[in-house]
C-alpha atoms as a PDB file:
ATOM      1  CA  UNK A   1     -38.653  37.723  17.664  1.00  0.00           C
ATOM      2  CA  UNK A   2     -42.513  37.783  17.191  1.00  0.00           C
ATOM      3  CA  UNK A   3     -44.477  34.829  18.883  1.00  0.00           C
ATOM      4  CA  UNK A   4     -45.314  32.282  16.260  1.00  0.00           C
ATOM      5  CA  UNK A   5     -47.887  29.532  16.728  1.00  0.00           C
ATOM      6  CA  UNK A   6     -48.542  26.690  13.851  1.00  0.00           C
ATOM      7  CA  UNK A   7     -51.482  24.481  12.661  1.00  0.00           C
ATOM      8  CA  UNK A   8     -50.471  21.663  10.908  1.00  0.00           C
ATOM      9  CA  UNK A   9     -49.721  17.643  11.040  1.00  0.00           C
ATOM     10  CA  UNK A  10     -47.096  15.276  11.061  1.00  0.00           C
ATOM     11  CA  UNK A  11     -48.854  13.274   8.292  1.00  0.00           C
ATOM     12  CA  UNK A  12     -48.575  16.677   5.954  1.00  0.00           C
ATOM     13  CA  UNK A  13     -45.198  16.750   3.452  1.00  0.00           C
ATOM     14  CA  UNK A  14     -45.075  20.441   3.887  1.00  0.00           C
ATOM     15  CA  UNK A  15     -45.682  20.446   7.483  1.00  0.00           C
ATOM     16  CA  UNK A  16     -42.746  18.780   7.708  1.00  0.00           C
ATOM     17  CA  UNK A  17     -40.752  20.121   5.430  1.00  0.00           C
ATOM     18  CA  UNK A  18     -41.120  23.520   7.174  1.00  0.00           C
ATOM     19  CA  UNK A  19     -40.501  22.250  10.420  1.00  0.00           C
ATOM     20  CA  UNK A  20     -36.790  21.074   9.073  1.00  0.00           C
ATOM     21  CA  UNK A  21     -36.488  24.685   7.395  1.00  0.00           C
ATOM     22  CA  UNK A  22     -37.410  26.159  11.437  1.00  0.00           C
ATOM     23  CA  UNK A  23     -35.039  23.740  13.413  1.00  0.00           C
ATOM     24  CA  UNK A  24     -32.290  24.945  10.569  1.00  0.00           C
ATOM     25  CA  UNK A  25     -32.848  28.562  10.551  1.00  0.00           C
ATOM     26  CA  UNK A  26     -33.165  28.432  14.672  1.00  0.00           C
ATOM     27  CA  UNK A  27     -37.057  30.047  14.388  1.00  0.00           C
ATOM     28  CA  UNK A  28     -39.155  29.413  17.451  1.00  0.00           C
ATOM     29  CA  UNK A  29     -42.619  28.144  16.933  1.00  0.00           C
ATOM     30  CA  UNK A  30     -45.259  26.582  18.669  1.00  0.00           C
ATOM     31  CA  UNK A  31     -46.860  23.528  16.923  1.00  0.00           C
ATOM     32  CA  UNK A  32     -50.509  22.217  17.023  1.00  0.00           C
ATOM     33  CA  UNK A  33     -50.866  19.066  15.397  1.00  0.00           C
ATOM     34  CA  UNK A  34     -54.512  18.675  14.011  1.00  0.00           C
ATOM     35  CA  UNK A  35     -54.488  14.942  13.559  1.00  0.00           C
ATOM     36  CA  UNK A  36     -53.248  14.464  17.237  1.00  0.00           C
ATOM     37  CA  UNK A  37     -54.977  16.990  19.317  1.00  0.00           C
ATOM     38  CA  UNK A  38     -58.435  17.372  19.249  1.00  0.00           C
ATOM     39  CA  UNK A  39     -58.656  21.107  20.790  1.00  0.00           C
ATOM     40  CA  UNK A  40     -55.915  22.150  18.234  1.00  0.00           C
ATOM     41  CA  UNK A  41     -58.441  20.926  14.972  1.00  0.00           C
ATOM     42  CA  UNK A  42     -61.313  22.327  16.765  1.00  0.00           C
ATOM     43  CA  UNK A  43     -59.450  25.986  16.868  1.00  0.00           C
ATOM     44  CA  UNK A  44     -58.151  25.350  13.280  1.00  0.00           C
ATOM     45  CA  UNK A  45     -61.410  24.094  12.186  1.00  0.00           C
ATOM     46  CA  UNK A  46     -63.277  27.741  13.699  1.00  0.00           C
ATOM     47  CA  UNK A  47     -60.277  29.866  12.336  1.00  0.00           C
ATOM     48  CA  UNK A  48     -60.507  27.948   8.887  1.00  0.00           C
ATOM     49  CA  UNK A  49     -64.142  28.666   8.767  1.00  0.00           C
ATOM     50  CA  UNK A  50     -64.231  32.120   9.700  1.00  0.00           C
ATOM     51  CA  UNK A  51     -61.405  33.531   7.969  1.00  0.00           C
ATOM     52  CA  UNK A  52     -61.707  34.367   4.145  1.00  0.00           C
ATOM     53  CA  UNK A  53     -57.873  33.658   3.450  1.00  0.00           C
ATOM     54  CA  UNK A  54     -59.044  29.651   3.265  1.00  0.00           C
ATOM     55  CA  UNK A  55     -61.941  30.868   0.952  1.00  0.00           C
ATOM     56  CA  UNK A  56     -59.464  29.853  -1.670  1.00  0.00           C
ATOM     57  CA  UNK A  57     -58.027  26.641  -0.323  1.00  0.00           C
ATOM     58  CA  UNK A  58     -61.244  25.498   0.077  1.00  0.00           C
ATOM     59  CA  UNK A  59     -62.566  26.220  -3.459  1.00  0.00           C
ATOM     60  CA  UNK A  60     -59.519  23.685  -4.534  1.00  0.00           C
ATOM     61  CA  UNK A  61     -60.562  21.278  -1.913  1.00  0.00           C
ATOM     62  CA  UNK A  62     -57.612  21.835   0.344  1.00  0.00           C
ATOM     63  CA  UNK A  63     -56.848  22.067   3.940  1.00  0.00           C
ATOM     64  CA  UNK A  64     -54.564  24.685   4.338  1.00  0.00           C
ATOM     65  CA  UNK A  65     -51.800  23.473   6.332  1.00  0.00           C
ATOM     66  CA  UNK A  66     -49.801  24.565   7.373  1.00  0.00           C
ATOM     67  CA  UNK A  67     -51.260  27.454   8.653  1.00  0.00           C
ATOM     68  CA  UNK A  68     -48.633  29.813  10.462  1.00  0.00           C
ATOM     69  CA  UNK A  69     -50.049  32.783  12.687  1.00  0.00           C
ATOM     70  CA  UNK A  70     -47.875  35.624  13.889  1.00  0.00           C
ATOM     71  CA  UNK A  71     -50.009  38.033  15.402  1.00  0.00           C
ATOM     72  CA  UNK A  72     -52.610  39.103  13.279  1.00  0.00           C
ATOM     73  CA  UNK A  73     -51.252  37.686  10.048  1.00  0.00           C
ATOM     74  CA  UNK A  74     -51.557  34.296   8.222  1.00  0.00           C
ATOM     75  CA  UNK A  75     -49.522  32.773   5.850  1.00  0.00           C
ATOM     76  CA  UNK A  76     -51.070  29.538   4.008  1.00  0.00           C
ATOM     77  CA  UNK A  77     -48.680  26.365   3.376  1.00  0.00           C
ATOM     78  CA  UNK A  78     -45.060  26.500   2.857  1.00  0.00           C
ATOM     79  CA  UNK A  79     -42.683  27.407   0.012  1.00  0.00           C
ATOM     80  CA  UNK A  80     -40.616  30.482  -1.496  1.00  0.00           C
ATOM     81  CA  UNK A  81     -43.343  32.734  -1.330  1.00  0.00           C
ATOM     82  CA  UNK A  82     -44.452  31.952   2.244  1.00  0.00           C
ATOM     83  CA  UNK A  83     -40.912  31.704   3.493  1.00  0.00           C
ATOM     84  CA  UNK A  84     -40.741  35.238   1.790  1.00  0.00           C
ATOM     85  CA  UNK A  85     -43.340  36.578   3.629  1.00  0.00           C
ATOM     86  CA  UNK A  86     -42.857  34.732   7.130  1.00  0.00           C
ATOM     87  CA  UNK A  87     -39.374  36.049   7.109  1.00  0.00           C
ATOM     88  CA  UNK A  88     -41.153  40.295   6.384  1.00  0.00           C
ATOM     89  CA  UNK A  89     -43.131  39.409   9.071  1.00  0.00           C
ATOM     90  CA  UNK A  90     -40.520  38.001  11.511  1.00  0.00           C
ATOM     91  CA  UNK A  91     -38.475  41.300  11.288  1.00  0.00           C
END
């Protein structure tokens, strides 16, 4: 399985819910919480800025957690479609 690496916090709903869909499906991750780790925001923060995928989430005045990274691909928050796509990507 591809190495997977997530920005996110344990204050957000859908952090959280997608950590419950990991732990059930057996999915290996590693988790950077942005509201506990000061490093891990700074890296979010640079990758948020930098990247035009958040272009959108910031228009609507979003964060854009949780933010899952496998490789060189991005997915943006968590739901059908992104749970479509993480599982293309995971294959």
């Amino acid at each position: 399985m591809k190495e997977m690496m997530v920005y996110g916090s344990y204050l957000c709903s859908s952090c959280i819910e997608m950590q419950e869909y990991f732990e059930t499906h057996s999915i290996d991750y590693t988790f950077y919480d942005i509201t506990l780790e000061l490093q891990a925001l700074k890296r979010f923060l640079k990758l948020r800025e930098e990247s035009p995928i958040f272009d959108e989430v910031k228009k609507e005045g979003k964060i854009g957690i949780p933010t899952i990274i496998i490789g060189e691909e991005m997915i943006l928050d968590f739901g059908e479609k992104q749970i479509e796509r993480l599982n293309q990507l995971l294959k």
